[in-house]
Protein backbone atom coordinates (compact mmCIF):
# COMPACT_ATOMS: atom_id res chain seq x y z
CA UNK A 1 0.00 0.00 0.00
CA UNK A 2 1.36 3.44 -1.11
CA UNK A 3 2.43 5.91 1.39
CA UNK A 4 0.28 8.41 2.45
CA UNK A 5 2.73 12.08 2.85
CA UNK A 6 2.17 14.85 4.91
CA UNK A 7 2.40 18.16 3.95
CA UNK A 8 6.40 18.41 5.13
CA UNK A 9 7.18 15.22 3.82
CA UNK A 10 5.94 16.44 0.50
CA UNK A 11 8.04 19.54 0.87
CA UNK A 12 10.84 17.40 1.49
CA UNK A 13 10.62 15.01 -1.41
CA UNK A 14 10.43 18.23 -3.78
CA UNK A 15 13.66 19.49 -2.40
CA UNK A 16 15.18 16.08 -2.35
CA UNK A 17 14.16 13.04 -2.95
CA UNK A 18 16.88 10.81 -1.20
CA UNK A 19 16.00 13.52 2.08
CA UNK A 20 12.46 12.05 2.01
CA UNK A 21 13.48 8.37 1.98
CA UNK A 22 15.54 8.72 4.81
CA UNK A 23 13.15 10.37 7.13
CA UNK A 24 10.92 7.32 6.22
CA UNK A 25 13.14 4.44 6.37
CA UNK A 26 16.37 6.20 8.04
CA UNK A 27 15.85 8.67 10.34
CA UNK A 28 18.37 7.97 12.85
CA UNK A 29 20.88 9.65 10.62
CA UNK A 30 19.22 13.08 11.10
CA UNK A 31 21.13 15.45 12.94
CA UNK A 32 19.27 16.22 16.19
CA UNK A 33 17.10 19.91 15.89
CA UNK A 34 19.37 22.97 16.62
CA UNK A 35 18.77 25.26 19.21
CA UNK A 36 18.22 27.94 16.75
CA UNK A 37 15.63 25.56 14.11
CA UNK A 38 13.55 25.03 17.15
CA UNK A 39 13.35 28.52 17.96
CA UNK A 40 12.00 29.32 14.17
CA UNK A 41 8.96 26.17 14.33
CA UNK A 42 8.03 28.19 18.44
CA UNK A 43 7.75 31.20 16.00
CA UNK A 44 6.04 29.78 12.96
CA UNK A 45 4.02 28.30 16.13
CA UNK A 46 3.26 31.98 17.90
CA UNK A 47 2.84 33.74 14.88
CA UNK A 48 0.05 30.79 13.88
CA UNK A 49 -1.88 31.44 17.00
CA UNK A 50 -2.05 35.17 16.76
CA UNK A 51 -2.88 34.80 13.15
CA UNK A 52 -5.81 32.95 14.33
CA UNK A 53 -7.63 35.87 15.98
CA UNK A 54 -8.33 37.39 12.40
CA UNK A 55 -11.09 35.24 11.98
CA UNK A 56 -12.69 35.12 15.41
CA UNK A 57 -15.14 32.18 16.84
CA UNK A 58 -13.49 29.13 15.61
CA UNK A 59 -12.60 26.03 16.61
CA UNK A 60 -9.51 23.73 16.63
CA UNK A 61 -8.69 20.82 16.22
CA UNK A 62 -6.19 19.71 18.83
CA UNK A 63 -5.52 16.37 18.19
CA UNK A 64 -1.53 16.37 17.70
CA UNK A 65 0.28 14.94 14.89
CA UNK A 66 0.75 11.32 16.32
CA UNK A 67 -2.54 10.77 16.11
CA UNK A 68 -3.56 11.60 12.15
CA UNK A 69 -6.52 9.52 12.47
CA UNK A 70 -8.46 11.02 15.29
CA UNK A 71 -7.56 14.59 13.97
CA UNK A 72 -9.29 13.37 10.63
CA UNK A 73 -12.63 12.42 12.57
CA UNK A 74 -12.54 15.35 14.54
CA UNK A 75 -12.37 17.56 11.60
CA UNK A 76 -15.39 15.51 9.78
CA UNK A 77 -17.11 16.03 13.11
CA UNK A 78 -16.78 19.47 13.15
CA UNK A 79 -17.68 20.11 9.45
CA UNK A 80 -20.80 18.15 10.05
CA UNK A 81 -21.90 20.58 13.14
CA UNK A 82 -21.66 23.40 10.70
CA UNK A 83 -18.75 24.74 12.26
CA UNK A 84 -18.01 27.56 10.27
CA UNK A 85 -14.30 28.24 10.97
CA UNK A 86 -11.70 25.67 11.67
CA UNK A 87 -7.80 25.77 12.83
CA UNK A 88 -5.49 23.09 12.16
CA UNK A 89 -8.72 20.94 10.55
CA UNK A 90 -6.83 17.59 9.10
CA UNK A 91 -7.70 16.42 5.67
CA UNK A 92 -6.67 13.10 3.62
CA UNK A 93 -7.26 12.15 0.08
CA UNK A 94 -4.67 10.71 -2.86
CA UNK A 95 -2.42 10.16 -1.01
CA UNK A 96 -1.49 13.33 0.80
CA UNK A 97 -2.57 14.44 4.70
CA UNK A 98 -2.24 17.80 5.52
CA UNK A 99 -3.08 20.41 8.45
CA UNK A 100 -4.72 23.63 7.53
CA UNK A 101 -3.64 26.51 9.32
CA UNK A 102 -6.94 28.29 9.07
CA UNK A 103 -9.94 27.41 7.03
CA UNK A 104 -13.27 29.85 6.84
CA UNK A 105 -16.24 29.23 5.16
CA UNK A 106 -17.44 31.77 2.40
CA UNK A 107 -21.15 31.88 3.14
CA UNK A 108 -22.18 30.12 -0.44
CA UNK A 109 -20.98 26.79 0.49
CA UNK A 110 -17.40 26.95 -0.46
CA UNK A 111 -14.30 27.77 1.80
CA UNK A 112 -11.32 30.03 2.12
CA UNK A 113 -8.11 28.27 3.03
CA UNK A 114 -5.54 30.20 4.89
CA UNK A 115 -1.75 29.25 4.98
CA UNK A 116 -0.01 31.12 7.62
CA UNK A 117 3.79 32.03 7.54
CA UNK A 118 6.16 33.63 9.77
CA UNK A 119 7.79 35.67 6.78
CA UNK A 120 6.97 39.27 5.71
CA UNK A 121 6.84 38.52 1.77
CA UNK A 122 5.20 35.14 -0.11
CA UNK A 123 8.22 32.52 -1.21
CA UNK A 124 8.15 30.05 -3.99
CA UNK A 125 7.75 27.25 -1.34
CA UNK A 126 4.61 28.85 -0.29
CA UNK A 127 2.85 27.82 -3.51
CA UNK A 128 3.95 24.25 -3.28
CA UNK A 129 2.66 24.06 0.47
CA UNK A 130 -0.44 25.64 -0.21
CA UNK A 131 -1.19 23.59 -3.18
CA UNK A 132 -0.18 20.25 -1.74
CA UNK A 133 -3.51 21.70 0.93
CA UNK A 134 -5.61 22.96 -1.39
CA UNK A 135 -5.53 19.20 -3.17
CA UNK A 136 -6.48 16.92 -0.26
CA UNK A 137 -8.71 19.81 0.86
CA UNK A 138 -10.58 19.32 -2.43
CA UNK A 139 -10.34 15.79 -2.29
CA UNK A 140 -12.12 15.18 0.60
CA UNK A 141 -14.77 16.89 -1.17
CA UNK A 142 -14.74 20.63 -0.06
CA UNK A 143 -15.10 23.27 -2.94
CA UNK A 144 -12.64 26.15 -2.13
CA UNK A 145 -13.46 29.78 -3.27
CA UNK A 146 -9.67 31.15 -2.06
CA UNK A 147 -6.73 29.98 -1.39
CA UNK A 148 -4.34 32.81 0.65
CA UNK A 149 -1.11 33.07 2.42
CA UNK A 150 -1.53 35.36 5.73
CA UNK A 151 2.02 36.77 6.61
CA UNK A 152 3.44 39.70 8.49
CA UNK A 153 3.38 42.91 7.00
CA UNK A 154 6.98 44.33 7.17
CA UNK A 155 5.19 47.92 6.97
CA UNK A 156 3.66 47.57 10.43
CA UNK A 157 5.11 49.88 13.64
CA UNK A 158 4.19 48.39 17.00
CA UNK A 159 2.14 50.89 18.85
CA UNK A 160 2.63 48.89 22.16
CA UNK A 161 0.10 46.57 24.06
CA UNK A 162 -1.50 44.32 22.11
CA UNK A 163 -0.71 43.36 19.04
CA UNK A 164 -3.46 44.49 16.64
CA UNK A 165 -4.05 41.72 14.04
CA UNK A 166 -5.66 43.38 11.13
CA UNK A 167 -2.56 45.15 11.04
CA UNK A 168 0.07 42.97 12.30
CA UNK A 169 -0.63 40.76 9.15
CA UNK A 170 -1.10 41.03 5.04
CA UNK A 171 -3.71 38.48 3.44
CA UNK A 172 -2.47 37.46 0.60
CA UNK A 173 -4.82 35.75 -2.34
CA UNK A 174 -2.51 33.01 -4.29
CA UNK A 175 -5.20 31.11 -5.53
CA UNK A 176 -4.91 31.63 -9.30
CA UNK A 177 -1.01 30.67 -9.04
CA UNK A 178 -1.80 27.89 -6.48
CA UNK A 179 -4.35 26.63 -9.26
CA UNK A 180 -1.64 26.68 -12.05
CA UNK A 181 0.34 24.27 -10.04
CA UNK A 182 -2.46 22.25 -8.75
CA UNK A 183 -2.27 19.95 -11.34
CA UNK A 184 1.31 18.79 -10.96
CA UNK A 185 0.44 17.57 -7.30
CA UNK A 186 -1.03 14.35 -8.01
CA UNK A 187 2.04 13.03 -9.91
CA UNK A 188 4.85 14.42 -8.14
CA UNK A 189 2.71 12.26 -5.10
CA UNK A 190 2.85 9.30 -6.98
CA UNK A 191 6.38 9.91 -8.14
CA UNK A 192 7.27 10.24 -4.38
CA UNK A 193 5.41 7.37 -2.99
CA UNK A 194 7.31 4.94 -5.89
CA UNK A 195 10.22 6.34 -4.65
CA UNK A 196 9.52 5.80 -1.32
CA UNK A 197 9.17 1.56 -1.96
CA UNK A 198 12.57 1.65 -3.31
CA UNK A 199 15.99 1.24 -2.56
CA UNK A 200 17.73 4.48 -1.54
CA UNK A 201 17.63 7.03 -4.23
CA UNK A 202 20.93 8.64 -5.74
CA UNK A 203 21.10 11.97 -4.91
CA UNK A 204 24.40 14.30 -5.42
CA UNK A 205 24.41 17.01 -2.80
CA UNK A 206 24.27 20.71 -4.01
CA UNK A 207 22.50 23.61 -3.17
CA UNK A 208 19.49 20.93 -2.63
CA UNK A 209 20.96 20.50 0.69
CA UNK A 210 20.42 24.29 2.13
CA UNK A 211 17.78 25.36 -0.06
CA UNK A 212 14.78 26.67 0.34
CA UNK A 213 15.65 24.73 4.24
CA UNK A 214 18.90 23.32 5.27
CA UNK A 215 18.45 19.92 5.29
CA UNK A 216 19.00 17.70 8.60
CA UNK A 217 20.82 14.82 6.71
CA UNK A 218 23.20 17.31 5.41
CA UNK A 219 26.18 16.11 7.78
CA UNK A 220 25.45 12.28 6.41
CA UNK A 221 25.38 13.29 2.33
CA UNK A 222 28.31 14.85 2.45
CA UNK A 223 30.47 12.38 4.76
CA UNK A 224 32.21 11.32 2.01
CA UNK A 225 34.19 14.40 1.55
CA UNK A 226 37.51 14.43 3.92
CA UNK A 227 36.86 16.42 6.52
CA UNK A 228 39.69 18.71 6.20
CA UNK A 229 39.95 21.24 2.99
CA UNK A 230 36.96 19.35 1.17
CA UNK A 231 35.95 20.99 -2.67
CA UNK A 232 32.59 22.52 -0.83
CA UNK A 233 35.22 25.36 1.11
CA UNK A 234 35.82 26.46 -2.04
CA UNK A 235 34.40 30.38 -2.05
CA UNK A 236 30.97 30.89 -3.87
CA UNK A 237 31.20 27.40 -5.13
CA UNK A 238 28.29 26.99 -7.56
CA UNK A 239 26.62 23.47 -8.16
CA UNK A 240 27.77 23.15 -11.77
CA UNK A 241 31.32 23.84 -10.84
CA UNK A 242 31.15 21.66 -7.58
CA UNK A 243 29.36 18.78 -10.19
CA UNK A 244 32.62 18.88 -12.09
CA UNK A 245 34.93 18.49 -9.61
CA UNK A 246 32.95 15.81 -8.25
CA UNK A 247 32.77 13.71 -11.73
CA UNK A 248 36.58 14.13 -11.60
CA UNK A 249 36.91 12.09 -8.73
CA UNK A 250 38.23 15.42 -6.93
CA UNK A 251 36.65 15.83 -3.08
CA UNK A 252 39.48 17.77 -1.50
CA UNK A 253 41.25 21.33 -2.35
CA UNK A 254 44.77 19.75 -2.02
CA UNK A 255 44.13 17.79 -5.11
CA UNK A 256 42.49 19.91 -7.59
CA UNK A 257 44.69 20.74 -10.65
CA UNK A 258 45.95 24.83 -10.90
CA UNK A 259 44.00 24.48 -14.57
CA UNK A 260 41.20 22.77 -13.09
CA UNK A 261 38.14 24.40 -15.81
CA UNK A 262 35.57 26.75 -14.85
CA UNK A 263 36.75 28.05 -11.49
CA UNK A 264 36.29 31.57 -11.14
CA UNK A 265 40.13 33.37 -9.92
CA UNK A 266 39.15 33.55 -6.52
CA UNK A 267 38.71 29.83 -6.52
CA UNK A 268 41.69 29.24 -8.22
CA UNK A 269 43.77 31.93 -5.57
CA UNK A 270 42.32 29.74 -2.86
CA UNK A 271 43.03 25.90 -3.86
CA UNK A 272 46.66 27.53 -4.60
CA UNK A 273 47.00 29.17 -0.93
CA UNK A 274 45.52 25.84 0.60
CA UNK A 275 48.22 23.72 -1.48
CA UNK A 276 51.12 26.13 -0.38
CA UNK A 277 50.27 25.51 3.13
CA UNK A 278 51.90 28.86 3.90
CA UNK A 279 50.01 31.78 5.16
CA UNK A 280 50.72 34.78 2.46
CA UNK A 281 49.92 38.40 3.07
CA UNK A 282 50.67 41.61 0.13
CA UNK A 283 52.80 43.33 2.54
CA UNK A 284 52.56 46.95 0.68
CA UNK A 285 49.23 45.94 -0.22
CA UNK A 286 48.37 46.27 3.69
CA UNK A 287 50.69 48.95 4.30
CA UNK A 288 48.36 50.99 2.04
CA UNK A 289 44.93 49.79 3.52
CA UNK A 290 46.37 50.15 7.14
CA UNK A 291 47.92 53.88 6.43
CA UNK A 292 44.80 55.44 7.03
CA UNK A 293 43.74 54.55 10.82
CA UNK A 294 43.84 57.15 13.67
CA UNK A 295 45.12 55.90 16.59
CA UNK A 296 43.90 55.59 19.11
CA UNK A 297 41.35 52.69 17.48
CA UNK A 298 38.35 51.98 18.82
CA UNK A 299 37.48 48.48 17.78
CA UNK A 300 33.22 47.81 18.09
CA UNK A 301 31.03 45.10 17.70
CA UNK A 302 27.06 44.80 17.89
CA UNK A 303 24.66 41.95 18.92
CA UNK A 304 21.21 42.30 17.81
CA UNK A 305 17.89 41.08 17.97
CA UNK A 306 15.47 40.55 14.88
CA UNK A 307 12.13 39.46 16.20
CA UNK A 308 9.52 38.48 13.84
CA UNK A 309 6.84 39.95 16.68
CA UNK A 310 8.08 43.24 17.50
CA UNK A 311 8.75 43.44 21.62
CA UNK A 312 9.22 47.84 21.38
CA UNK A 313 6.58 50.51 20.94
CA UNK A 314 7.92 51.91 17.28
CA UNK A 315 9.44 48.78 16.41
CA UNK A 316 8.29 46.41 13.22
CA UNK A 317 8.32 43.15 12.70
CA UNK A 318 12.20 41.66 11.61
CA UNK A 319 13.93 44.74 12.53
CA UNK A 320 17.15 44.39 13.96
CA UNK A 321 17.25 45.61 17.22
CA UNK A 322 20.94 46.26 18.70
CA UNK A 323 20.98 45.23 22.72
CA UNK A 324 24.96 45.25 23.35
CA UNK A 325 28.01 46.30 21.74
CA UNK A 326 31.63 45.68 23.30
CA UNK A 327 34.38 48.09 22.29
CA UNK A 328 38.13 47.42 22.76
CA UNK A 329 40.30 50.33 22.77
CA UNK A 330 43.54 49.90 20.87
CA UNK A 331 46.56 52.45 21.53
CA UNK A 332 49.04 52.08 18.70
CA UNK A 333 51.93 51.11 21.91
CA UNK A 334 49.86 47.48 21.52
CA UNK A 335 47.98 48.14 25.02
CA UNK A 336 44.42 47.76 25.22
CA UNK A 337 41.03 48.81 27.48
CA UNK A 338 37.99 47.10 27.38
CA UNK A 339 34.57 48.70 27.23
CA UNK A 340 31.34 47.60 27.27
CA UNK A 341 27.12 47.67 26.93
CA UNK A 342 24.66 44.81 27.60
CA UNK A 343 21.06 45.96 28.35
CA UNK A 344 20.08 44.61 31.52
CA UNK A 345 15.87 45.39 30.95
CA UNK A 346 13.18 44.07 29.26
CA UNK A 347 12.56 47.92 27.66
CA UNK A 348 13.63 49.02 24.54
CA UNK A 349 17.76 48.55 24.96
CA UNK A 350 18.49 51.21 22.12
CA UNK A 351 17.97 54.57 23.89
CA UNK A 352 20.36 53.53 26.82
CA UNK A 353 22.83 52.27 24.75
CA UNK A 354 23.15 54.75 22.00
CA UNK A 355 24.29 56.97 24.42
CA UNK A 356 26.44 54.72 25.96
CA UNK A 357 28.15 54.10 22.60
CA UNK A 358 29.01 57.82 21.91
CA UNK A 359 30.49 58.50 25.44
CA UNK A 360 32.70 54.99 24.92
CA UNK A 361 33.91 56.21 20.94
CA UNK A 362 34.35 59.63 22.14
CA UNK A 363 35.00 61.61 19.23
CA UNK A 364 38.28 60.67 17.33
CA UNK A 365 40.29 57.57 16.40
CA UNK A 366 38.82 55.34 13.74
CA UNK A 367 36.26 52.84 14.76
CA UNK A 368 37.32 49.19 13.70
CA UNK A 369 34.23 46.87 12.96
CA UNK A 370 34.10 43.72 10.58
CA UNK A 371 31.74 43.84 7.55
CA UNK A 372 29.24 46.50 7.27
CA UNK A 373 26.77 45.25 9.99
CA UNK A 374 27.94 47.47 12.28
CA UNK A 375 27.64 50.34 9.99
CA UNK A 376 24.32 49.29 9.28
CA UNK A 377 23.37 49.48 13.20
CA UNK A 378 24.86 52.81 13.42
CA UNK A 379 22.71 53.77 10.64
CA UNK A 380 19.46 52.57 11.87
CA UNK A 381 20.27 53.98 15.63
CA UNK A 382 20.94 57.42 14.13
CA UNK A 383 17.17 57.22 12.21
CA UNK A 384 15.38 55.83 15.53
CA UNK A 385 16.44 58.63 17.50
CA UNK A 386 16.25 62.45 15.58
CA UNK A 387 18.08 63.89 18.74
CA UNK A 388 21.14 61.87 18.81
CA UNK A 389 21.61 61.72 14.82
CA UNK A 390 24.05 64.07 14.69
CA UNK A 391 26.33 62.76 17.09
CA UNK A 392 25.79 59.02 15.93
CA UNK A 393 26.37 59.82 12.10
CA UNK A 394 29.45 61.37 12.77
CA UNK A 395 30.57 58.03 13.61
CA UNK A 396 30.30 57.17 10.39
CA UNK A 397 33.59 59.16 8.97
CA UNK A 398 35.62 57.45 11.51
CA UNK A 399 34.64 53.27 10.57
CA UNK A 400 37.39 51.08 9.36
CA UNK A 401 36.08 47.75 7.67
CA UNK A 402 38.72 45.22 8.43
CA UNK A 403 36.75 42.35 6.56
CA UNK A 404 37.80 43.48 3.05
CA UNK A 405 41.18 44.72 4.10
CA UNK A 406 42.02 41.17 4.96
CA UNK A 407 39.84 39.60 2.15
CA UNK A 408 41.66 41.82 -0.07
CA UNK A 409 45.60 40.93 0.56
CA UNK A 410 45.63 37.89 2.62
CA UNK A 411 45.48 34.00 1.97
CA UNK A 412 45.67 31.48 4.79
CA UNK A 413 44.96 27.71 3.79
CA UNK A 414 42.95 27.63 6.76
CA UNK A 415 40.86 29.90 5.98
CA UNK A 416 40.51 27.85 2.65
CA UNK A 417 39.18 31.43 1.17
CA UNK A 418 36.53 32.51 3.56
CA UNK A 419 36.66 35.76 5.15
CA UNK A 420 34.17 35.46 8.62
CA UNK A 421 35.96 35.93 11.48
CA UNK A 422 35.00 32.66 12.70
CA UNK A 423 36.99 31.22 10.32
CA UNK A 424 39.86 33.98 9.69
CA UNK A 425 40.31 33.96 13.84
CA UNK A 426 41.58 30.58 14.62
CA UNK A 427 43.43 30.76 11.33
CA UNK A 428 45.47 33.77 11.81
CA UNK A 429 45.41 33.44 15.89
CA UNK A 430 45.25 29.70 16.84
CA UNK A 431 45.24 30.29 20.21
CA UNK A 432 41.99 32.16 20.20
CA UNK A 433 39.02 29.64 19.66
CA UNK A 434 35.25 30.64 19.82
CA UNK A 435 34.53 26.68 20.73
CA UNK A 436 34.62 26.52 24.35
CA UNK A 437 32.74 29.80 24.75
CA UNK A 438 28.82 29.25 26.63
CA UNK A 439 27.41 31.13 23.29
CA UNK A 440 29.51 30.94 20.35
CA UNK A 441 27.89 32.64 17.87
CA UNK A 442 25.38 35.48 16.86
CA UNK A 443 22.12 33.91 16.46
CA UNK A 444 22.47 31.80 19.64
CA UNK A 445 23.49 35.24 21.38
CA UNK A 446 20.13 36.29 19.67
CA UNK A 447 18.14 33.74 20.85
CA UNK A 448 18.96 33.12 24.23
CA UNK A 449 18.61 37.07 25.11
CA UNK A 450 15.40 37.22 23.41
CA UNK A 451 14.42 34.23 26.35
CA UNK A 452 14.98 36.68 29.16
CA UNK A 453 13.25 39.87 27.68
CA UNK A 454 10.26 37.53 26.88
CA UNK A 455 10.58 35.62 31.14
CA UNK A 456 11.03 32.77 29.31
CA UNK A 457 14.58 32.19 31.52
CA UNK A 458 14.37 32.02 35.24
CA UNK A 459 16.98 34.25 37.24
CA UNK A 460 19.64 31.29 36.80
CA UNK A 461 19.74 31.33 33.27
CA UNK A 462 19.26 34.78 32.82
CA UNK A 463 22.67 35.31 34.50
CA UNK A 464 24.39 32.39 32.68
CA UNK A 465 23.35 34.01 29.47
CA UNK A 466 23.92 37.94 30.48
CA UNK A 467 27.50 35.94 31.73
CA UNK A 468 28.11 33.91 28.34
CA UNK A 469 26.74 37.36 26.23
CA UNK A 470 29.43 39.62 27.79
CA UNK A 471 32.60 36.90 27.13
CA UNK A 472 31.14 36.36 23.51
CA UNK A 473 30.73 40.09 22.58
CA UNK A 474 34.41 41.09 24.18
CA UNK A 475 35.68 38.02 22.32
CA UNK A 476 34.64 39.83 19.17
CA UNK A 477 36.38 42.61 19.56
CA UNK A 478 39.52 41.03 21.21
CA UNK A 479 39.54 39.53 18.13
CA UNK A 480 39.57 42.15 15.99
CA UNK A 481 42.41 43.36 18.12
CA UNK A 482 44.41 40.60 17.76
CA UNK A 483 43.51 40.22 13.88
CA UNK A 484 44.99 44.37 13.15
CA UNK A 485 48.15 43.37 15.28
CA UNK A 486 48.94 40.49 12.89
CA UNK A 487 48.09 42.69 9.86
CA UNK A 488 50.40 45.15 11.08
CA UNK A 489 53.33 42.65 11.53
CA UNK A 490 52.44 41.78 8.23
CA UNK A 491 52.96 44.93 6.57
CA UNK A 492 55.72 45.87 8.77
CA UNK A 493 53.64 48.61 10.22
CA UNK A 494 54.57 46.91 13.96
């Protein structure tokens, strides 16, 4: 007997095929959900609920996802009390089970069905989801007038309190390109389910394995590649190219050939610097980039928040929300001081610490950051608050980007090309390691803050995480630090 697939497991066989047979028939290879992808399904999850409220009066189906069967006869129930709005009702027919988010009748016998994301703008996976719905939907034998996606409107400024639905969210009406697709759904289900009673399917990894989700048998696909230098480091490696090297039996940078065809120079510059083994460095090449900073430097990093619910009065949904910054100042005799801001309230953190930030710049010495993020924060402080604008886009004369300067005239083979600091750190400064820090990286600093403004984290873990911010922030900027002392060496500058 053919499978019957869910909504996500439909998803999943259109993004990969050999993805889908392993959550059937191997799902013990899965890499365990991430901190941070369980945070994004408790937002899908919020966001659903409040969505909820813009059609009043209706009732849900709670019956969970182990138990298909009862949500099925629930939902039949329901429709045959006259029930005239449903969430979550469950529906079944050729092959495909799905949940609708929200489903409303239309008053002349037919129904609206309402997808709800977490996004602020429709995707091309929306159309697949909502169509896979729409068809078991209509097979169960419900007519449906609309078909919509409900998502947040980007527009929208927080006014405080509660959140005001009609204008928290955009209804979006999809159904004529839902219905252009609609016919495809039936095969690509039975094209799954065949699959599905095979052996396991053949699949090369390539951008199939991050997009449109990152894929949890990601780390399993691509265990075949040596785990140190493999082809995928390469810099902006395209499917096509990564194909090639593949079909030329080539998995590592060490081996590809310096006339290996249709690499781009960069890739080229980088399987070179990884086969030298030697860190190289364009000593005048530096000496120019590095001419131009004022000592003393002030070296300043941002975390930030993006929330898809805004938490601040004047705030909208996705905007990025700075709530500490740590600056280490750099005096060109190699000596350092360490300043900082971590907002301590659940209130908006940005009045507090703009200020802070322009009494800790002061107002000379060029302001090291890495990439234009910070830049970008600076920006959007100095529009949120008219009064301090002056003083905060003055800033803006003094920033240094590092990230390009060492981009620009540095290769080290363990950096195998890539410029983040989480990768250029432990390559330039090995004894500096983000690993055994208690948050290690941005969105996890993101996540876990966001847990004490919302009293989601008692008092203990509210300190462990103001503790863990502060050492990843400084760490940062330290690194930054350490990073401009080794360019200097490098250009003969120190």
């Amino acid at each position: 007997m053919a499978r019957t697939l869910s909504k996500s497991r439909y998803q999943k066989g259109l993004q990969c095929e050999k993805a889908l047979w392993l959550t059937v028939h191997r799902r013990d290879l899965a890499t365990p959900v991430t901190e941070s992808q369980q945070a994004v399904f408790d937002q899908g999850s919020e966001v659903g609920r409040l969505a909820q409220q813009l059609f009043p009066g209706g009732v849900e189906v709670a019956d969970d996802h182990l138990h298909q069967a009862e949500a099925l006869e629930t939902t039949a129930h329901l429709l045959a009390e006259g029930v005239r709005v449903l969430y979550e009702p469950a529906f079944s027919a050729g092959g495909a089970f799905t949940r609708v988010d929200i489903l409303v009748a239309s008053g002349d016998g037919s129904w609206d069905l309402c997808e709800v994301k977490s996004t602020a703008s429709l995707k091309d996976v929306h159309i697949t989801d909502a169509a896979v719905q729409a068809y078991a939907v209509e097979g169960s034998g419900l007519a449906l007038r609309t078909i919509n996606l409900v998502h947040l409107d980007s527009a929208y400024v927080y006014p405080g309190g509660e959140y005001d639905p009609q204008q928290l969210f955009t209804i979006q009406d999809i159904t004529d390109i839902v219905r252009g697709y609609l016919p495809l759904v039936p095969g690509e289900i039975a094209r799954l389910q065949q699959m599905l009673e095979g052996p396991e399917p053949q699949v090369r990894v390539g951008m199939r394995c991050s997009s449109p989700y990152d894929c949890e048998f990601a780390a399993h696909c691509h265990s075949f590649l040596p785990c140190e230098h493999p082809v995928t480091e390469l810099p902006r490696l395209q499917e096509p190219q990564l194909h090639a090297l593949l079909d030329a039996g080539i998995t590592c940078i060490l081996d590809i050939p310096s006339d290996f065809p249709g690499l781009t120079i960069a890739q080229r510059e980088t399987a070179a610097a990884v086969q030298l083994g030697e860190p190289q460095a364009d000593a005048e090449g530096l000496a120019a980039a590095l001419a131009g900073l004022e000592w003393p430097v002030y070296h300043l990093d941002f975390e930030t928040v993006m929330p898809a619910l805004p938490l601040w009065p004047g705030t909208r949904p996705y905007q990025t929300i700075p709530f500490q910054y740590s600056v280490h100042v750099h005096h060109q005799d190699g000596s350092t001081e360490h300043r900082e801001y971590l907002h301590g309230g659940t209130d908006d953190p940005r009045p507090a610490l703009a200020r802070h930030l322009l009494a800790d710049l002061g107002t000379r010495g060029s302001i090291v950051h890495y990439t234009s993020y910070e830049r970008r924060q600076i920006d959007g402080l100095a529009a949120a608050f008219p009064d301090l604008a002056l003083d905060i886009l003055a800033l803006r004369s003094r920033l240094f980007d590092l990230e390009p300067v060492i981009r620009r005239h540095t290769r080290h083979p363990q950096a195998a090309g890539r410029s983040s600091i989480k990768y250029v750190l432990p390559a330039w400064c090995p004894d500096l390691s983000y690993s055994g820090l208690g948050i290690g990286d941005g969105q996890t600093a993101s996540l876990r803050y966001l847990r004490i403004v919302r009293g989601a984290a008692d008092a203990g873990e509210a300190e462990t995480t103001l503790r863990d911010l502060a050492d990843y922030c400084a760490l940062d900027t330290f690194a930054m630090v350490r990073l401009l002392d080794e360019m200097l060496k490098r250009a003969a500058l120190a």
